[in-house]
Each structure stands twice: as C-alpha cells, then as structure tokens.
C-alpha atoms as a PDB file:
ATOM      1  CA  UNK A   1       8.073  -6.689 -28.710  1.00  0.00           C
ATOM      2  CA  UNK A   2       6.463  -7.698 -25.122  1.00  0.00           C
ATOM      3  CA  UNK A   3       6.309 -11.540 -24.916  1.00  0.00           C
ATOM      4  CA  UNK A   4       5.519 -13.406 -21.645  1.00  0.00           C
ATOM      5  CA  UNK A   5       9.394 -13.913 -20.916  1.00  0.00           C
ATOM      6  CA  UNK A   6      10.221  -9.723 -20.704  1.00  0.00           C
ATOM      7  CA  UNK A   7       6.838  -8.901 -19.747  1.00  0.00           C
ATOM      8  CA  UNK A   8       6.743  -6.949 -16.515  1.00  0.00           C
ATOM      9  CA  UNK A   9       3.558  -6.648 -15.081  1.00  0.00           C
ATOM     10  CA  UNK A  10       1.716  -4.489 -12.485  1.00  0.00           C
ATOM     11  CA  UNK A  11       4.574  -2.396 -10.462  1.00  0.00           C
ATOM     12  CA  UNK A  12       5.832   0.221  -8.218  1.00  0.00           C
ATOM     13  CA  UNK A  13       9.122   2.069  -9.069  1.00  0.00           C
ATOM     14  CA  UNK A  14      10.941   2.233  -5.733  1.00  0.00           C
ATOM     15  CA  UNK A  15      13.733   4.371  -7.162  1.00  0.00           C
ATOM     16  CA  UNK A  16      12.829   7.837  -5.725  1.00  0.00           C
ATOM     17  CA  UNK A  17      13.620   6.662  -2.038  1.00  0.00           C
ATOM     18  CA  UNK A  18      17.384   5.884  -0.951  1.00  0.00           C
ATOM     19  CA  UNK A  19      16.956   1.978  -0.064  1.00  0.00           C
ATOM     20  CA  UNK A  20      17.776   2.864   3.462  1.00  0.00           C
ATOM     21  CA  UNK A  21      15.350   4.978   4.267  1.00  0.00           C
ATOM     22  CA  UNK A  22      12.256   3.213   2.142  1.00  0.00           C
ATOM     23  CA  UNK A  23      13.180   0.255   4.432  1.00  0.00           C
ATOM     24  CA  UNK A  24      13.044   2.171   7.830  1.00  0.00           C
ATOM     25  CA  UNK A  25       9.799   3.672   6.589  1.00  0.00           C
ATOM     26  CA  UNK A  26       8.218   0.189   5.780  1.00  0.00           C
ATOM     27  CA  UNK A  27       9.392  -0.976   8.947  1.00  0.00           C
ATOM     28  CA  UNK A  28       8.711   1.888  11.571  1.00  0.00           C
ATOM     29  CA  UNK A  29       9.155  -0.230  15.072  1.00  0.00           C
ATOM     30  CA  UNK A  30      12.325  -2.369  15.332  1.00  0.00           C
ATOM     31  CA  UNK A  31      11.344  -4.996  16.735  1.00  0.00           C
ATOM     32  CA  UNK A  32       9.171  -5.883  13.148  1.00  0.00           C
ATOM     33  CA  UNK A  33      10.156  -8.553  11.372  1.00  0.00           C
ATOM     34  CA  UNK A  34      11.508  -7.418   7.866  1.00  0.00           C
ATOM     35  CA  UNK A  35      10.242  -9.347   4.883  1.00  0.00           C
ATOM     36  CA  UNK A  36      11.294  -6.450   2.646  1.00  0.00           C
ATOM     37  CA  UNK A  37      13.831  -7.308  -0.205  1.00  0.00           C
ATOM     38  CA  UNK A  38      14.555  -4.309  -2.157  1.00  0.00           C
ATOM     39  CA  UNK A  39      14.291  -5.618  -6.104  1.00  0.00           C
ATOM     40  CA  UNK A  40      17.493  -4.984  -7.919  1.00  0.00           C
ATOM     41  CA  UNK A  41      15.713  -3.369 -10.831  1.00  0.00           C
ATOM     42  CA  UNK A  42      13.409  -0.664  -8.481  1.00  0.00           C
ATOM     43  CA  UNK A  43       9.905  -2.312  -9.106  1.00  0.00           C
ATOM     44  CA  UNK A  44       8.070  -4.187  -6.397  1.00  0.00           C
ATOM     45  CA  UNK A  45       5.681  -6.137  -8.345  1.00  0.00           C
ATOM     46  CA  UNK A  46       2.304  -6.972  -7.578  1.00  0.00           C
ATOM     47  CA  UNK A  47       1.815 -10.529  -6.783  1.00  0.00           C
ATOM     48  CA  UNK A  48      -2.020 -11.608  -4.825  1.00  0.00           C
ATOM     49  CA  UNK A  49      -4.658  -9.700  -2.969  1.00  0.00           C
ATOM     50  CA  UNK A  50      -4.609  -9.299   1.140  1.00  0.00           C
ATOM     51  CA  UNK A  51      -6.839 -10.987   2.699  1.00  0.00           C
ATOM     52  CA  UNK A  52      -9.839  -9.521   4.810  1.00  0.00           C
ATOM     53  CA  UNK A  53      -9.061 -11.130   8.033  1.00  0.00           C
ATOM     54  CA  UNK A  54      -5.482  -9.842   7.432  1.00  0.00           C
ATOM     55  CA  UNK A  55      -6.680  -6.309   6.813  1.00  0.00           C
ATOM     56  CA  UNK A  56      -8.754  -6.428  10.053  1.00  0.00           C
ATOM     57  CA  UNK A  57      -6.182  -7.881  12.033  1.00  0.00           C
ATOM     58  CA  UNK A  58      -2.542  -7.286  11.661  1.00  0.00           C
ATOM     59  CA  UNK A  59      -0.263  -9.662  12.285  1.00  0.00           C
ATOM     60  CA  UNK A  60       0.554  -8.344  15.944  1.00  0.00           C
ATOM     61  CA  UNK A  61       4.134  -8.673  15.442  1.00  0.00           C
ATOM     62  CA  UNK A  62       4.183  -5.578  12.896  1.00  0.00           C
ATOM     63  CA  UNK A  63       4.241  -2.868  14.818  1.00  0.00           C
ATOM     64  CA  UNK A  64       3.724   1.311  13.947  1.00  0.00           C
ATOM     65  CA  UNK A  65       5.571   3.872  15.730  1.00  0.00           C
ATOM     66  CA  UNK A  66       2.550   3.758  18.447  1.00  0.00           C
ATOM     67  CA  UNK A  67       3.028   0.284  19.267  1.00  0.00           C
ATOM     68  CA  UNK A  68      -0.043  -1.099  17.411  1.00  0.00           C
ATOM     69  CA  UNK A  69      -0.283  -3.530  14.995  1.00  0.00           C
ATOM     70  CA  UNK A  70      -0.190  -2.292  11.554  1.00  0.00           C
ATOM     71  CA  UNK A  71       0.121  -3.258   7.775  1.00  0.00           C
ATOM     72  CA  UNK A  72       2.612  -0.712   6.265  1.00  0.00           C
ATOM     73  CA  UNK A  73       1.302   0.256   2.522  1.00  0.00           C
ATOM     74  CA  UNK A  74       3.421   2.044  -0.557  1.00  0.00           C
ATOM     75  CA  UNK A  75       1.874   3.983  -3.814  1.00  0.00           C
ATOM     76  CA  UNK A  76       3.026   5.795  -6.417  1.00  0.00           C
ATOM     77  CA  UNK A  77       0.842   8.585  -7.633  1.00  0.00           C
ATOM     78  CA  UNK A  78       0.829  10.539 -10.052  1.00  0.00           C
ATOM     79  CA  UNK A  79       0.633  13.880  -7.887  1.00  0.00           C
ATOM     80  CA  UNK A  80       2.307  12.688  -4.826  1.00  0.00           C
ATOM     81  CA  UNK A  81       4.605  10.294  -5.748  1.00  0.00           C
ATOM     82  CA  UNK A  82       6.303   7.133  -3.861  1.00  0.00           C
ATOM     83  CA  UNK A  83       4.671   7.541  -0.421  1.00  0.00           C
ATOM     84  CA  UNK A  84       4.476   4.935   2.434  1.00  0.00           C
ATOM     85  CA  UNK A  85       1.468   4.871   4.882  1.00  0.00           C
ATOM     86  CA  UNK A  86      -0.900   2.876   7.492  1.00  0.00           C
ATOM     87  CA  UNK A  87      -3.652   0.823   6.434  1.00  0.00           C
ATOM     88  CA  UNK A  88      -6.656   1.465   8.279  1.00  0.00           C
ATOM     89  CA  UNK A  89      -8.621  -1.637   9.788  1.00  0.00           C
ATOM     90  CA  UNK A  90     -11.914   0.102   9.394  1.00  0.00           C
ATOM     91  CA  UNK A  91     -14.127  -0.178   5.869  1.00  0.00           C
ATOM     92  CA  UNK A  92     -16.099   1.876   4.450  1.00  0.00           C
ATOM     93  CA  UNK A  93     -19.071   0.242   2.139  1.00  0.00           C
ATOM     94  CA  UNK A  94     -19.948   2.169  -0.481  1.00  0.00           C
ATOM     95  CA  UNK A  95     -23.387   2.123  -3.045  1.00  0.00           C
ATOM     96  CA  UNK A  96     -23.133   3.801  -5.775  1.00  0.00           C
ATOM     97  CA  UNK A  97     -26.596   4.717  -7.463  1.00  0.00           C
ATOM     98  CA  UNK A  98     -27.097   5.317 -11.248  1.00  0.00           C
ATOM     99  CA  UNK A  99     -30.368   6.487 -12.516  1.00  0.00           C
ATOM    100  CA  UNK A 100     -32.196   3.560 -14.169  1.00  0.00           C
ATOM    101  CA  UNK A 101     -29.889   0.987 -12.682  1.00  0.00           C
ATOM    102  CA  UNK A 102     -29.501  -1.195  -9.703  1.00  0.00           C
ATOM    103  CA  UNK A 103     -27.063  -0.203  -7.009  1.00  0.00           C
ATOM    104  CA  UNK A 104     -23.479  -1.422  -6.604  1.00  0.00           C
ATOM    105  CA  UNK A 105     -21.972  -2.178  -3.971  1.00  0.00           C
ATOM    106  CA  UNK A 106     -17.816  -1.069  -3.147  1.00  0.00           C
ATOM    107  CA  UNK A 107     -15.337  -1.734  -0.324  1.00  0.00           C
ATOM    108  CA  UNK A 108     -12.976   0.997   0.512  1.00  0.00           C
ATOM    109  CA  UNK A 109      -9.877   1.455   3.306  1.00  0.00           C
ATOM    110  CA  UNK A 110      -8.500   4.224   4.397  1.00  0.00           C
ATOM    111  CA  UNK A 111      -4.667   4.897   4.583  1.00  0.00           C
ATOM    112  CA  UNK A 112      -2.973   6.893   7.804  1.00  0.00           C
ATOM    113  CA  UNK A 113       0.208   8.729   6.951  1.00  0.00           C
ATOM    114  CA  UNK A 114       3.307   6.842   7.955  1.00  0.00           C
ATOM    115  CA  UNK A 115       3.484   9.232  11.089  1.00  0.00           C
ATOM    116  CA  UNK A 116       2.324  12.335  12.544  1.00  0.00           C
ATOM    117  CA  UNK A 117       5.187  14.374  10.451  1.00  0.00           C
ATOM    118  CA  UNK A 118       4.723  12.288   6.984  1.00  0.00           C
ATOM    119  CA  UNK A 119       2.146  14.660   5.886  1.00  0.00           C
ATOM    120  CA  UNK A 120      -0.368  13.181   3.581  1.00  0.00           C
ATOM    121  CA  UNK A 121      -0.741   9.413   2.199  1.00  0.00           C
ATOM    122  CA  UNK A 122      -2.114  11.027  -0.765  1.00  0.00           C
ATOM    123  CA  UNK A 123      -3.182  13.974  -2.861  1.00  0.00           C
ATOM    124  CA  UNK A 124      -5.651  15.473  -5.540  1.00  0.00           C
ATOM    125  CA  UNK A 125      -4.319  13.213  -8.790  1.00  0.00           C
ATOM    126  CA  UNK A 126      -3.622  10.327  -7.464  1.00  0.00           C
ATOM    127  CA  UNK A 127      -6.899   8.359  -7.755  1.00  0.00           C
ATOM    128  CA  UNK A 128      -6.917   5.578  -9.009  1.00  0.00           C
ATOM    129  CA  UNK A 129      -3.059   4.548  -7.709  1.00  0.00           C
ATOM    130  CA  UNK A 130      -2.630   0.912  -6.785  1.00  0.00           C
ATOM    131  CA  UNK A 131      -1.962   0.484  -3.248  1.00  0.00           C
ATOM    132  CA  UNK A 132       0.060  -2.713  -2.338  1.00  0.00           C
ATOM    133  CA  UNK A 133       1.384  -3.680   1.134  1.00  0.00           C
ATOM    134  CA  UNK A 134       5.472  -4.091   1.241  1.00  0.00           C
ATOM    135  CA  UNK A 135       5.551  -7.582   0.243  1.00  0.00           C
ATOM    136  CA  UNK A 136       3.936  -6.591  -3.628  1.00  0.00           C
ATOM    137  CA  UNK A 137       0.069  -7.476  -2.305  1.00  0.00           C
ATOM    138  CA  UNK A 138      -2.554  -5.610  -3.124  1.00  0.00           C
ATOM    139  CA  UNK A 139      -4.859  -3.883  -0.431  1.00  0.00           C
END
C-alpha cells in the first residue's frame, strides 16, 4: 500500500549510466563546481522548478565543453533512454489555437546534445519526458 512515508514521487532512474561517467557527463568542464550526489537507490527526484532568470543566465561558473555557461539537463525517455544534454537559453512561445476557443499560450526550451558526438537529446517517443537539471529541478 503507498502511504506518504514509502511514497516516492516524480523520478529519474539513473541506473543505466556507470556513476562515473553520468557524473563526467553532468559536469563536462572541470573547473564546474559539482553539486551532483549520486542517490543510493538510482532515482534523482524531482524537487522545485528553475527559475527564468536562471534559465536565461547560467550561473557562469558552470561551464560546457565550449567554455560557456551552461545548465546541464538529464531525461529518461521512453525511446531514448537516460540521456544528458544543454539547456538552451532561448524560448520559444507557443499559441496553440482550437476552433471555437481562445488561444493558449506555452513556453518551450530547447535542449543541445551534451556535445558534438552525443548524438541526439531526444527521439520520436519521448514526448512528454520530464526534463530536470542535475540537482532534481525541473526545466
């Protein structure tokens, strides 16, 4: 039976990534700080929201492999799996139209792969993946 004391909540299995490597991926430049504790049972659990100003500027001391500032991001999807990628500053505002009924309005980011040899963030099948920065936040 799920009560609040063995309830779970919203996570990522980390589990199909040695710990090693999942780390060096998360953290691409050495001189970034690491705030990354790998959970002793796999799943990095989601926790708040990012914050716009955040999103649009990176702290400067997290670094990518060019040198820029960057806020690493993990998914899981269903097609592609644990995958580790870039979180783009720009947004994309979205209205979506319905016959009959006002317009709605949607924020969207875009994710970079983790480097030019990563291949893709994502793939067809994974929409609707959570996408959470490697702290447990949500983008």
């Amino acid at each position: 039976m799920i009560a609040r004391l063995n309830f779970i909540g919203n996570a990522i299995d980390l589990g199909s990534i040695e710990v090693d490597e999942l780390t060096a991926w998360m953290y691409p430049h050495p001189a970034n700080p690491s705030s990354f504790e790998y959970p002793g049972d796999r799943l990095l659990r989601f926790h708040e929201t990012i914050s716009d100003q955040e999103m649009f500027r990176p702290n400067p001391k997290n670094k990518d492999y060019d040198n820029d500032p960057v806020i690493m991001v993990l998914k899981n999807g269903n097609s592609s799996n644990l995958t580790i990628g870039r979180l783009n500053t720009i947004r994309a505002f979205l209205h979506e139209y319905f016959k009959g009924k006002p317009g709605k309005m949607s924020k969207e980011v875009g994710v970079f792969p983790r480097n030019s040899k990563s291949g893709p963030f994502s793939e067809r099948g994974d929409s609707g993946s959570m996408v959470i920065d490697t702290i447990g936040r949500l983008d």
